[in-house]
PDB file of N, CA and C in Angstrom:
ATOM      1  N   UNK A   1     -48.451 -48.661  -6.498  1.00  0.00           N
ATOM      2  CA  UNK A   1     -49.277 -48.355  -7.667  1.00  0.00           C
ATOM      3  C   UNK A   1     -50.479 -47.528  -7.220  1.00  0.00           C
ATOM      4  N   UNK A   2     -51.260 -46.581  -8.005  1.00  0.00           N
ATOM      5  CA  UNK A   2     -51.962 -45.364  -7.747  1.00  0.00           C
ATOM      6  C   UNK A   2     -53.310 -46.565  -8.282  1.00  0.00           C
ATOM      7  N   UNK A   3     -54.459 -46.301  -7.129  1.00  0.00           N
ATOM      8  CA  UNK A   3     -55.296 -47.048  -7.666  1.00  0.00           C
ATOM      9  C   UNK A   3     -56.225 -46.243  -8.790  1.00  0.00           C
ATOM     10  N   UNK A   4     -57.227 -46.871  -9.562  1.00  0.00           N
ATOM     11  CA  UNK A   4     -58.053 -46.164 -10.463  1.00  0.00           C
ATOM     12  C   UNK A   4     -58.998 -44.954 -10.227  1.00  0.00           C
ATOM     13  N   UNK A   5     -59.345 -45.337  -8.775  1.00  0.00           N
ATOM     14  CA  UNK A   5     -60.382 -44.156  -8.343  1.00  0.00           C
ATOM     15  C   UNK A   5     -59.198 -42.560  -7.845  1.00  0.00           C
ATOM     16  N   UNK A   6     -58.050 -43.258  -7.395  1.00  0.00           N
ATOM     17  CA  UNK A   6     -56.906 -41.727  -6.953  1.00  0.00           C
ATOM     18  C   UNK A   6     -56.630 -41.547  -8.202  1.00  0.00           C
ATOM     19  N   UNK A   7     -56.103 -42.258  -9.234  1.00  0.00           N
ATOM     20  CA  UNK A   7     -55.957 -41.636 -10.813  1.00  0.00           C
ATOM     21  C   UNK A   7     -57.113 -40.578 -11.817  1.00  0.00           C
ATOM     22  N   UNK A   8     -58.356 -40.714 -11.136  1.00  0.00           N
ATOM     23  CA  UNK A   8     -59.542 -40.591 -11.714  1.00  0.00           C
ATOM     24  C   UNK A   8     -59.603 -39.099 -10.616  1.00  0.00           C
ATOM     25  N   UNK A   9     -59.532 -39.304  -9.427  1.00  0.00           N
ATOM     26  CA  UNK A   9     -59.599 -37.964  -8.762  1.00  0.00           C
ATOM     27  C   UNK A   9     -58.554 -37.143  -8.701  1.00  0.00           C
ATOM     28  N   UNK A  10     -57.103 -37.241  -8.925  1.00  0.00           N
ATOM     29  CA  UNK A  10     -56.038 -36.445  -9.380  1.00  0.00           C
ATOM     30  C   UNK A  10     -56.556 -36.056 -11.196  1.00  0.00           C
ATOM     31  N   UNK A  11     -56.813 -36.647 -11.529  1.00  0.00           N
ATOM     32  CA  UNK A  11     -57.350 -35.694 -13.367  1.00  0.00           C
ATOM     33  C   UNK A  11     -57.944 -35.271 -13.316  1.00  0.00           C
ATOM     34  N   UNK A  12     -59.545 -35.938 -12.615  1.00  0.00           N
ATOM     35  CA  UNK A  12     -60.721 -34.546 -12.216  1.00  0.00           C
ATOM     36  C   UNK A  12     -60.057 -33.186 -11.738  1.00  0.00           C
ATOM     37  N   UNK A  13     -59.122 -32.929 -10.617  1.00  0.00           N
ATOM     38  CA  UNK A  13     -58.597 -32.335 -10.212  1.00  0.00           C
ATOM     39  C   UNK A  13     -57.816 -31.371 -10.724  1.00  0.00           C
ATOM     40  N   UNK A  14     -57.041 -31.799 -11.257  1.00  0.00           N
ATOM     41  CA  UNK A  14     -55.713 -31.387 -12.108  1.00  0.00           C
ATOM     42  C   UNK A  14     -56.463 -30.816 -13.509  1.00  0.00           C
ATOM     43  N   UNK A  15     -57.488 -31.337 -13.592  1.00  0.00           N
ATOM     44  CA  UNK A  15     -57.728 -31.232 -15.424  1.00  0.00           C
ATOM     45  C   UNK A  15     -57.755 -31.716 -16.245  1.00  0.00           C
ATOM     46  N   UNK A  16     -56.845 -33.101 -16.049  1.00  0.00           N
ATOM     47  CA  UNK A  16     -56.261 -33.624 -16.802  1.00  0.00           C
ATOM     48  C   UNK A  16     -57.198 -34.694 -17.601  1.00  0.00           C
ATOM     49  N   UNK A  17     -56.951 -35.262 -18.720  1.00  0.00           N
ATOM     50  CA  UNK A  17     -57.764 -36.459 -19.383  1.00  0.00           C
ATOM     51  C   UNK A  17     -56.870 -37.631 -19.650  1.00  0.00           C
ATOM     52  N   UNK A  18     -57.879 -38.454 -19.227  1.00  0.00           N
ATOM     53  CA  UNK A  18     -57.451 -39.676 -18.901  1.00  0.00           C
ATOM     54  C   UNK A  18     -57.878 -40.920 -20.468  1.00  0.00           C
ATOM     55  N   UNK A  19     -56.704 -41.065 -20.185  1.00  0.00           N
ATOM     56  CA  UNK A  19     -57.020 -42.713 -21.867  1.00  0.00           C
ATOM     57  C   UNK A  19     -57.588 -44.063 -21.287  1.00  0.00           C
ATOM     58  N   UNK A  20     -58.853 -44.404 -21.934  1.00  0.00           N
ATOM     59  CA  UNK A  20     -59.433 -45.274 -21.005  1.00  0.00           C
ATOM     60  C   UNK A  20     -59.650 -46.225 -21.948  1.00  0.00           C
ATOM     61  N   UNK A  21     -59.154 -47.524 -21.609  1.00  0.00           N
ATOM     62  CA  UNK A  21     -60.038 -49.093 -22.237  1.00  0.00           C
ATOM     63  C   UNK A  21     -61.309 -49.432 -21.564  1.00  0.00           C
ATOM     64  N   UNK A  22     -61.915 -49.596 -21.839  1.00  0.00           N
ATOM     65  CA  UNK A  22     -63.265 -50.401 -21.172  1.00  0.00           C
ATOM     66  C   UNK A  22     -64.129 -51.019 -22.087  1.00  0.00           C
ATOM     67  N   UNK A  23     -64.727 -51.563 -21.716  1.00  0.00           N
ATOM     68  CA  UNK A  23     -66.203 -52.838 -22.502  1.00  0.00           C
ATOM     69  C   UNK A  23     -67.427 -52.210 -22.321  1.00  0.00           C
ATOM     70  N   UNK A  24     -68.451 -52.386 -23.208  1.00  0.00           N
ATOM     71  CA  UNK A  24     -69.585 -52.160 -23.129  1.00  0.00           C
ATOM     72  C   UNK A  24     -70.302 -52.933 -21.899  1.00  0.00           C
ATOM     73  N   UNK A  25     -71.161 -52.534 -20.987  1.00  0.00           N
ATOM     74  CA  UNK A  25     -71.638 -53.414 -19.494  1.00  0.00           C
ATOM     75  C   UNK A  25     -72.654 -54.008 -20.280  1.00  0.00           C
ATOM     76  N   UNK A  26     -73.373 -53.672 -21.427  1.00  0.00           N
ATOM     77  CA  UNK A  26     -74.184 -54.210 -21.703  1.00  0.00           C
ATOM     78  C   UNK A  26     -74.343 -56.124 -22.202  1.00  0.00           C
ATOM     79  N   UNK A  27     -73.370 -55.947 -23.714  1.00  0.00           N
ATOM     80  CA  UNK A  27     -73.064 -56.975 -24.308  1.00  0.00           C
ATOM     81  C   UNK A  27     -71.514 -57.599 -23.824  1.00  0.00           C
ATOM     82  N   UNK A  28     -70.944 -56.694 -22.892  1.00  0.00           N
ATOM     83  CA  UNK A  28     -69.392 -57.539 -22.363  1.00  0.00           C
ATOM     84  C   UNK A  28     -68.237 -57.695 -23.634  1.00  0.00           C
ATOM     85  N   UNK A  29     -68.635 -57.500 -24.522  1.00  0.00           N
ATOM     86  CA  UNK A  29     -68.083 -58.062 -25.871  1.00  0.00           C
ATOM     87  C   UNK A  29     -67.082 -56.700 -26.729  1.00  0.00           C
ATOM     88  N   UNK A  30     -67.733 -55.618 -26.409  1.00  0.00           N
ATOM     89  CA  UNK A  30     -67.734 -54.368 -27.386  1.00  0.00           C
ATOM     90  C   UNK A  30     -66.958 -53.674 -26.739  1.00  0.00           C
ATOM     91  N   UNK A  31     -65.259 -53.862 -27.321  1.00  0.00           N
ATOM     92  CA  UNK A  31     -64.197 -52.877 -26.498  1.00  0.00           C
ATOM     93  C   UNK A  31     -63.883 -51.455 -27.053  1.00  0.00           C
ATOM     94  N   UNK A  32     -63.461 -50.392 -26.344  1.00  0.00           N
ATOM     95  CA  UNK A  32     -63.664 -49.495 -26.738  1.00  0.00           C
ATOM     96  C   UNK A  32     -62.250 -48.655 -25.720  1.00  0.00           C
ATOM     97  N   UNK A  33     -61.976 -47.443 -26.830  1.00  0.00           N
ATOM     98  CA  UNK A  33     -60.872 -46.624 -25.581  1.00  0.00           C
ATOM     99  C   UNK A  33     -61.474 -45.271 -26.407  1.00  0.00           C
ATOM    100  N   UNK A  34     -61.248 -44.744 -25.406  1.00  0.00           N
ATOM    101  CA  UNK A  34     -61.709 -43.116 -25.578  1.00  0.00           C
ATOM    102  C   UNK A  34     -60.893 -42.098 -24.446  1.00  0.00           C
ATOM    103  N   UNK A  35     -60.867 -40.940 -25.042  1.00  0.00           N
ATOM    104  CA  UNK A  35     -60.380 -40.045 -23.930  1.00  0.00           C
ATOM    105  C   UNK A  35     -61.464 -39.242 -23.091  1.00  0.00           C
ATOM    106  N   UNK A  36     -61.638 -39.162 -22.090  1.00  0.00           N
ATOM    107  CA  UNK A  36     -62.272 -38.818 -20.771  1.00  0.00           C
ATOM    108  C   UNK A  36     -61.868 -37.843 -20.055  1.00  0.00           C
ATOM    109  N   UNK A  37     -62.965 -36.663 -20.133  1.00  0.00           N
ATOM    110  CA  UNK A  37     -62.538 -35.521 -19.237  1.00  0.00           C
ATOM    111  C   UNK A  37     -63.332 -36.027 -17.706  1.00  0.00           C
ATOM    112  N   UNK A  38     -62.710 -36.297 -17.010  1.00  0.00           N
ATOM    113  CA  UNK A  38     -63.125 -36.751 -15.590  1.00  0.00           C
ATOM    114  C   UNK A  38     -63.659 -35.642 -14.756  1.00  0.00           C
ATOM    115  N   UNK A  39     -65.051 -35.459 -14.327  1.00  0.00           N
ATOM    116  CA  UNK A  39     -65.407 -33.997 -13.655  1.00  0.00           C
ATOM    117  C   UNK A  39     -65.846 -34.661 -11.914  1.00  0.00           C
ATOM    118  N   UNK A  40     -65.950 -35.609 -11.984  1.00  0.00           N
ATOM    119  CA  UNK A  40     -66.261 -36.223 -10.490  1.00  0.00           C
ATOM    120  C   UNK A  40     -66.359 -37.592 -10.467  1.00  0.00           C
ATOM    121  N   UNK A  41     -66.745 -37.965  -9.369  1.00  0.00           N
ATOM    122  CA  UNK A  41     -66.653 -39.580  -9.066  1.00  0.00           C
ATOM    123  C   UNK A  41     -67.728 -39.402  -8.007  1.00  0.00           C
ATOM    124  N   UNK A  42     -68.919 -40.448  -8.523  1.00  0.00           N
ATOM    125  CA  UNK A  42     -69.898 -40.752  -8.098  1.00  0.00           C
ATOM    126  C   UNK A  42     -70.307 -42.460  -7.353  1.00  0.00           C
ATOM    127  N   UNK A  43     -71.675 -42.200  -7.182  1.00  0.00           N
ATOM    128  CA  UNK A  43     -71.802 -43.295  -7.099  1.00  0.00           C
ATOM    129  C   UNK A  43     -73.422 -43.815  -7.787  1.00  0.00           C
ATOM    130  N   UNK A  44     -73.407 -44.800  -8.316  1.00  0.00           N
ATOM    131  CA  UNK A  44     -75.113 -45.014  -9.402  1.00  0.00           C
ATOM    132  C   UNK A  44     -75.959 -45.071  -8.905  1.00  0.00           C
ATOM    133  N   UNK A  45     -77.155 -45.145  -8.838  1.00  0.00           N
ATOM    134  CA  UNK A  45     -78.531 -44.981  -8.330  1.00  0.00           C
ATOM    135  C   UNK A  45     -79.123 -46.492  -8.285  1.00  0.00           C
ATOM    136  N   UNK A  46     -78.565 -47.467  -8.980  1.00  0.00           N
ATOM    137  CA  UNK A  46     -78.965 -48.953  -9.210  1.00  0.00           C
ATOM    138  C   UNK A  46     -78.696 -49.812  -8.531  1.00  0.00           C
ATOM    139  N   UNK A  47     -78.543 -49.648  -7.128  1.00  0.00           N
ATOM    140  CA  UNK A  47     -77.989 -50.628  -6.366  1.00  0.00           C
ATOM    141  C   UNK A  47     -76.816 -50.071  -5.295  1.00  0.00           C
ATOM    142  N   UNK A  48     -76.332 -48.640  -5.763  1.00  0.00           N
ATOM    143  CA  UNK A  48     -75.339 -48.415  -5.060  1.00  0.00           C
ATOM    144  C   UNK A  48     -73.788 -48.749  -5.520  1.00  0.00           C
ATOM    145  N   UNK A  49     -73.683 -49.655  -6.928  1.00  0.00           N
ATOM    146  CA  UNK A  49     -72.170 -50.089  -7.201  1.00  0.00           C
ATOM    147  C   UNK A  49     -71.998 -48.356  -7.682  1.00  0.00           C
ATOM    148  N   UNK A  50     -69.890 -48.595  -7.189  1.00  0.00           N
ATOM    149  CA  UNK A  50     -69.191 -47.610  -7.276  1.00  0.00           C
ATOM    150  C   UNK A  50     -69.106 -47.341  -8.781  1.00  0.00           C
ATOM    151  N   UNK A  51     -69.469 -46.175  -9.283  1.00  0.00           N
ATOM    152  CA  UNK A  51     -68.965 -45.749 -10.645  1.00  0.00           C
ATOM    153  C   UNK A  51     -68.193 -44.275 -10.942  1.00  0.00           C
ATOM    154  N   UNK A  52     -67.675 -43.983 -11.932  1.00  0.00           N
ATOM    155  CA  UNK A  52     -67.150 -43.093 -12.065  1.00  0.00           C
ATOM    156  C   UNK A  52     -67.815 -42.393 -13.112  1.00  0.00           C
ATOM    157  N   UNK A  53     -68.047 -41.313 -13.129  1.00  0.00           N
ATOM    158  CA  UNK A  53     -68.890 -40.398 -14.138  1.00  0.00           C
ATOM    159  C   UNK A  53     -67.704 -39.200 -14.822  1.00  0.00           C
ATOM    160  N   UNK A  54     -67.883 -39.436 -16.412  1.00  0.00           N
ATOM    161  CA  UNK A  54     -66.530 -38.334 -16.677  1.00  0.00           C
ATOM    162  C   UNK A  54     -67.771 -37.960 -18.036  1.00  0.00           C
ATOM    163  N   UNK A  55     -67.009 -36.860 -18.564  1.00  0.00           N
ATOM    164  CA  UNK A  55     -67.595 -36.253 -19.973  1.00  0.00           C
ATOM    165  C   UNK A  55     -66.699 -36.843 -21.028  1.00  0.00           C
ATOM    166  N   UNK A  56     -67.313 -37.668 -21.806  1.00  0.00           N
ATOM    167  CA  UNK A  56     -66.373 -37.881 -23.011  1.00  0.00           C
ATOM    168  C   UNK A  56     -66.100 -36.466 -24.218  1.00  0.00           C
ATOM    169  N   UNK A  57     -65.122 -36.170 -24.825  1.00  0.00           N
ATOM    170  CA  UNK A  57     -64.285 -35.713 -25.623  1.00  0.00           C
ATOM    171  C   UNK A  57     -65.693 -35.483 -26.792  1.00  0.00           C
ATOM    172  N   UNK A  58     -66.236 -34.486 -27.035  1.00  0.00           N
ATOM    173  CA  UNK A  58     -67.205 -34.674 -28.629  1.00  0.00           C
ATOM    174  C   UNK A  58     -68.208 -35.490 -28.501  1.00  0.00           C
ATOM    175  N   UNK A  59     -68.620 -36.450 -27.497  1.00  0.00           N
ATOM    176  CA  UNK A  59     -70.029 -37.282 -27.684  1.00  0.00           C
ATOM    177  C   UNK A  59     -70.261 -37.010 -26.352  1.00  0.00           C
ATOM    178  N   UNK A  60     -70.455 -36.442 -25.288  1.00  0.00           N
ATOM    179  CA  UNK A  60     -71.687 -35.946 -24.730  1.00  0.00           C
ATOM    180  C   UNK A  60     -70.806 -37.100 -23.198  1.00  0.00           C
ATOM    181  N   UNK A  61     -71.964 -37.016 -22.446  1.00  0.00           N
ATOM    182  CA  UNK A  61     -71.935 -37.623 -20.747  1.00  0.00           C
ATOM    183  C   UNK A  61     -71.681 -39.277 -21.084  1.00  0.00           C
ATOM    184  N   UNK A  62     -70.637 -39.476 -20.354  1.00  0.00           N
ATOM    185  CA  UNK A  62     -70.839 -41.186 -19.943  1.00  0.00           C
ATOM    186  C   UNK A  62     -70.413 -41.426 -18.794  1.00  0.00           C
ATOM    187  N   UNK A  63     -71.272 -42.823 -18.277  1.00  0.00           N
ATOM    188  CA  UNK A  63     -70.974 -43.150 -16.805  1.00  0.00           C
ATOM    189  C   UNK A  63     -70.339 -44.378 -16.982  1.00  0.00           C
ATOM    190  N   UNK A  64     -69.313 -45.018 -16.688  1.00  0.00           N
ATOM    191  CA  UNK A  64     -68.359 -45.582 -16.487  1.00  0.00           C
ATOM    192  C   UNK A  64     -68.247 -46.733 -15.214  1.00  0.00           C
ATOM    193  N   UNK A  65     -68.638 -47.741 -15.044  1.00  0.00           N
ATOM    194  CA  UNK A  65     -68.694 -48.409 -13.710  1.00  0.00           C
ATOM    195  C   UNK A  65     -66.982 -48.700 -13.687  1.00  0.00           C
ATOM    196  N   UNK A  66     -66.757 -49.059 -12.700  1.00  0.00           N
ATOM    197  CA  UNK A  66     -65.022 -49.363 -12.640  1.00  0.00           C
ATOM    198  C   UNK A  66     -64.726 -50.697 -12.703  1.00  0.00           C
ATOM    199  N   UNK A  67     -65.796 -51.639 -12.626  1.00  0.00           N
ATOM    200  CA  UNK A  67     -65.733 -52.906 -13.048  1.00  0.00           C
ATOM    201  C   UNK A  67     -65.507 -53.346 -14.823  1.00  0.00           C
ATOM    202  N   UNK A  68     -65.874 -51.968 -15.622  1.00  0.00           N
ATOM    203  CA  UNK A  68     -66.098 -52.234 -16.879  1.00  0.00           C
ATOM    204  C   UNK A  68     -64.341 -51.678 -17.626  1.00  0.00           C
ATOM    205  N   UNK A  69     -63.705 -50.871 -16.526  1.00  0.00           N
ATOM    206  CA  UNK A  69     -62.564 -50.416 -17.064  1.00  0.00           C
ATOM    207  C   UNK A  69     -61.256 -51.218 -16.995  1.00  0.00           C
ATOM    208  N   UNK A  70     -60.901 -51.485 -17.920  1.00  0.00           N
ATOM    209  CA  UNK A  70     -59.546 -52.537 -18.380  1.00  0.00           C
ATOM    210  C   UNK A  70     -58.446 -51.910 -18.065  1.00  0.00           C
ATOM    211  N   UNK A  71     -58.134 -50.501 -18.315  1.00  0.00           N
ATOM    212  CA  UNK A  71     -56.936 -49.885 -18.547  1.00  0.00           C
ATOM    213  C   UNK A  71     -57.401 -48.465 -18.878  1.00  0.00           C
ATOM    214  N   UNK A  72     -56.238 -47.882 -18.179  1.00  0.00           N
ATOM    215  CA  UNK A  72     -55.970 -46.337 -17.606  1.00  0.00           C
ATOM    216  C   UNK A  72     -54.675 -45.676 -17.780  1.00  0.00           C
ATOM    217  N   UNK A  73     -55.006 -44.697 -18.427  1.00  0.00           N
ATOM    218  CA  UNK A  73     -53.397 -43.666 -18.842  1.00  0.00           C
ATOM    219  C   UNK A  73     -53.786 -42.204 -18.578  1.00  0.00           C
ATOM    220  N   UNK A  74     -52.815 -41.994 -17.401  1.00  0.00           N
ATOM    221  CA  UNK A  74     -53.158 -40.594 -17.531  1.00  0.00           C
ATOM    222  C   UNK A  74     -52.420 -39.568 -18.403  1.00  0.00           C
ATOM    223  N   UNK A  75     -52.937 -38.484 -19.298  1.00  0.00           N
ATOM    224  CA  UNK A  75     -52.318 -38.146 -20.277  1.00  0.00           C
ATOM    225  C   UNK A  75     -52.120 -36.550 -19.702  1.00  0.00           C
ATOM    226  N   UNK A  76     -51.230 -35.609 -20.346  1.00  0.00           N
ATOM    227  CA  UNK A  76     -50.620 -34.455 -20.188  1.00  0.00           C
ATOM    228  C   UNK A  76     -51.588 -33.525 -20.271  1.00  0.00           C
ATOM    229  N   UNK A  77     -52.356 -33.805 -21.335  1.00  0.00           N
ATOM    230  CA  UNK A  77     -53.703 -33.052 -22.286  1.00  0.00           C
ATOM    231  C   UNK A  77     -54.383 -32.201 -20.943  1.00  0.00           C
ATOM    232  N   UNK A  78     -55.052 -31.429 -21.323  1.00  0.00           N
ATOM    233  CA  UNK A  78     -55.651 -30.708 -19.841  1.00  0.00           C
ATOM    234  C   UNK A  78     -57.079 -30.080 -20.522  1.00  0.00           C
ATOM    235  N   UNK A  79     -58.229 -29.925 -19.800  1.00  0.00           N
ATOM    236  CA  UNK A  79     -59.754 -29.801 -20.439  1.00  0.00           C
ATOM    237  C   UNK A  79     -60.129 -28.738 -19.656  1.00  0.00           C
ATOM    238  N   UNK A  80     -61.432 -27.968 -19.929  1.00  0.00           N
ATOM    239  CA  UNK A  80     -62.191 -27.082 -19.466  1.00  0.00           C
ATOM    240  C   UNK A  80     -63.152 -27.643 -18.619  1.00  0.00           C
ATOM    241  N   UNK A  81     -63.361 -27.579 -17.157  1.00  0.00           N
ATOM    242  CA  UNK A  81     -64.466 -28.062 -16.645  1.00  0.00           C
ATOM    243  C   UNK A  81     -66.001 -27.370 -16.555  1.00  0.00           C
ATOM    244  N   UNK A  82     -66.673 -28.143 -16.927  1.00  0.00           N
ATOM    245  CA  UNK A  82     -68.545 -28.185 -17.168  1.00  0.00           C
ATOM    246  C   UNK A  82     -68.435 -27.180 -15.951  1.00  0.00           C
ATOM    247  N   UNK A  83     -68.839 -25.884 -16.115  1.00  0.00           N
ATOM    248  CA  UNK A  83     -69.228 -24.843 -14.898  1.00  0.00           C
ATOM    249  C   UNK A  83     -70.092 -25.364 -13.966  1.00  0.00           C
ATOM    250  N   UNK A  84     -71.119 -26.148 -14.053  1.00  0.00           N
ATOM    251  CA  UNK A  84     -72.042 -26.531 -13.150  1.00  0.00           C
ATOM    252  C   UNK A  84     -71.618 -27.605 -12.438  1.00  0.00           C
ATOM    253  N   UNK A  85     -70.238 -28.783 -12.244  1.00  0.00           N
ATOM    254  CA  UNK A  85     -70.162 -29.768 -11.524  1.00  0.00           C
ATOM    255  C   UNK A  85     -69.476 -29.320 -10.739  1.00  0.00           C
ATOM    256  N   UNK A  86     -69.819 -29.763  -9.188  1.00  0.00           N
ATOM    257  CA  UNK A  86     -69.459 -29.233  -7.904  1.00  0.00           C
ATOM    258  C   UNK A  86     -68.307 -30.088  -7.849  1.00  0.00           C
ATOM    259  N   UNK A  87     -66.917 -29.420  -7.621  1.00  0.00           N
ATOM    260  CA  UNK A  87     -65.668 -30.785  -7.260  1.00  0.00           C
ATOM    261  C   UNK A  87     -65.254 -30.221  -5.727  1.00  0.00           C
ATOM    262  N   UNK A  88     -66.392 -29.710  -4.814  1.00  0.00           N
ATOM    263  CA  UNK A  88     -65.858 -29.803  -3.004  1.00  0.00           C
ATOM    264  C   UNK A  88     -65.573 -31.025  -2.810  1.00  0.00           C
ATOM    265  N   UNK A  89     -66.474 -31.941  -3.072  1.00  0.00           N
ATOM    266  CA  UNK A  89     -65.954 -33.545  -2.150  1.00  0.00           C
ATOM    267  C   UNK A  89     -64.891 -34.188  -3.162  1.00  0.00           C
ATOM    268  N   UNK A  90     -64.678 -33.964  -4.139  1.00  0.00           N
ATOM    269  CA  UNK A  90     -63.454 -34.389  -5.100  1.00  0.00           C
ATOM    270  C   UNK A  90     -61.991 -33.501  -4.595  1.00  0.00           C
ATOM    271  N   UNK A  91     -62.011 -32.243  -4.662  1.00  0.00           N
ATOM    272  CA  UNK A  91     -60.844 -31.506  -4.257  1.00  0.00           C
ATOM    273  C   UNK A  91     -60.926 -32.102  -2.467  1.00  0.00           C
ATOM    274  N   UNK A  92     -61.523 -31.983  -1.462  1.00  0.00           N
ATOM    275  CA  UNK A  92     -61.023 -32.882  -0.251  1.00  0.00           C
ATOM    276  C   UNK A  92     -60.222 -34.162  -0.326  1.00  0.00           C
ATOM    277  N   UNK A  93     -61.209 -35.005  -1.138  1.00  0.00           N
ATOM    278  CA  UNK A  93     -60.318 -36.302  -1.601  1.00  0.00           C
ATOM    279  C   UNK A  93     -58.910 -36.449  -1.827  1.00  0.00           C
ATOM    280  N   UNK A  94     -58.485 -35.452  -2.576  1.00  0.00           N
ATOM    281  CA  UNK A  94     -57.964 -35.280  -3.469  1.00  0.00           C
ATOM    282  C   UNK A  94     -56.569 -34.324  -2.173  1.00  0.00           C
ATOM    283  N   UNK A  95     -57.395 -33.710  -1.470  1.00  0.00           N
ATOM    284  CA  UNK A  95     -55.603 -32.792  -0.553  1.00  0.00           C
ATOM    285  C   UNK A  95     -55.852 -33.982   0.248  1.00  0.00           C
ATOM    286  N   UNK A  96     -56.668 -35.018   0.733  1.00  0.00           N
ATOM    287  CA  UNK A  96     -56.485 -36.062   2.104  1.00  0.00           C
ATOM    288  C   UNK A  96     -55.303 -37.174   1.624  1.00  0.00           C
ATOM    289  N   UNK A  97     -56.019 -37.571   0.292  1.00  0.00           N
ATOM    290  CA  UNK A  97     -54.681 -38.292  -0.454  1.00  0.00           C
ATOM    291  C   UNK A  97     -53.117 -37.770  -0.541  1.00  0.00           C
ATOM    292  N   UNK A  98     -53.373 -36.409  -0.705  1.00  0.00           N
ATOM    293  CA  UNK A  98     -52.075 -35.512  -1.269  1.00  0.00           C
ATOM    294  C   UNK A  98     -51.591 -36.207  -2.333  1.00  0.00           C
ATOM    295  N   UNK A  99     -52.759 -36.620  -3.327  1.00  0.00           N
ATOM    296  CA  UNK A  99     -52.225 -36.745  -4.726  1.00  0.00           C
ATOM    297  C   UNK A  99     -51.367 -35.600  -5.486  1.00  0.00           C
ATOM    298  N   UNK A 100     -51.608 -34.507  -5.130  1.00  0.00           N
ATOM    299  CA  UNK A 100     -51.063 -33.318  -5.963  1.00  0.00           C
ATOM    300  C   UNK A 100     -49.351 -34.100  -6.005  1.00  0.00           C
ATOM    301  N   UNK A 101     -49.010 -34.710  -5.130  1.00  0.00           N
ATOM    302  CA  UNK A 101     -47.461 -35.204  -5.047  1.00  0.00           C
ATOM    303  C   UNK A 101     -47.340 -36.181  -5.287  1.00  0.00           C
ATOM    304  N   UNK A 102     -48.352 -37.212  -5.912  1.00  0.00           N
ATOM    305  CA  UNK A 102     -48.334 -38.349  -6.118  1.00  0.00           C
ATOM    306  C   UNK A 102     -47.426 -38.424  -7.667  1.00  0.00           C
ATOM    307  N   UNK A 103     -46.684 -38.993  -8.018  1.00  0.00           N
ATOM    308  CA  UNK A 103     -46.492 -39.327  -9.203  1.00  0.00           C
ATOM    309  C   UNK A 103     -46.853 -40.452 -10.325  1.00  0.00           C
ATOM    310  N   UNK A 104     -47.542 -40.474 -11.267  1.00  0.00           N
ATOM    311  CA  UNK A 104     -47.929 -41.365 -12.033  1.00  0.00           C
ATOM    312  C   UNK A 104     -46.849 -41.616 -13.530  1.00  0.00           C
ATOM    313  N   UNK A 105     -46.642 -42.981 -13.711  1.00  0.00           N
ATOM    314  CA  UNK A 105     -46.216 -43.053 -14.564  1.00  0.00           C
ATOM    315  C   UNK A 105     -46.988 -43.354 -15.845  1.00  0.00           C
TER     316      UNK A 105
END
C-alpha cells in the first residue's frame, strides 16, 4: 500500500488532485471532503508536526496535518500549479521513490 505522504507527493507531482476526508483539528467533530490541488509537502511552524499543505479547489490555501486526514483518493483530474511554489525537494522525493511507476488504485 502507497503511504499518504508518497500519494500526496506523486499528485503534487503529476498534477493530479487528490479526494480528501478529514476533520476539522479544531472541534474534532466537523467532517469534511474536498478536492485538493497538492503543490508541496511541508512541515508547520508549531512544534514541528508533519503536515501537508495543498490549495483547495475555489476557497483559497489550506494546511492539512496528516493526523486530521481519514481518507485519500487519488483522482484522474489534473490542475495548474501556483507559479510561485518551488517543487525541487518534492520532484527529488518523488524520482528517489520512483513513484512515477508506482501504481495506485
Amino acid at each position: 500500500m502507497v503511504s499518504l505522504v508518497d500519494i500526496w507527493i506523486k499528485a503534487a507531482v503529476e498534477r493530479r488532485i487528490l479526494i480528501v476526508d478529514y476533520f476539522d483539528k479544531e472541534t474534532k467533530t466537523a467532517f469534511f471532503q474536498e478536492e485538493i490541488e497538492p503543490h508541496y509537502i511541508g512541515f508547520s511552524q508549531n512544534g514541528g508536526k508533519r503536515s501537508l499543505f495543498g490549495a483547495l479547489r475555489n476557497k483559497g490555501l489550506i494546511v492539512l496535518e496528516t493526523n486530521s486526514i481519514l481518507r485519500y483518493t487519488l483522482s484522474n483530474n489534473t490542475f495548474t500549479p501556483v507559479e510561485h511554489v518551488k517543487m525541487r525537494r518534492t520532484e527529488m522525493i518523488y524520482d528517489k521513490k520512483v513513484l512515477k511507476y508506482k501504481k495506485i488504485a
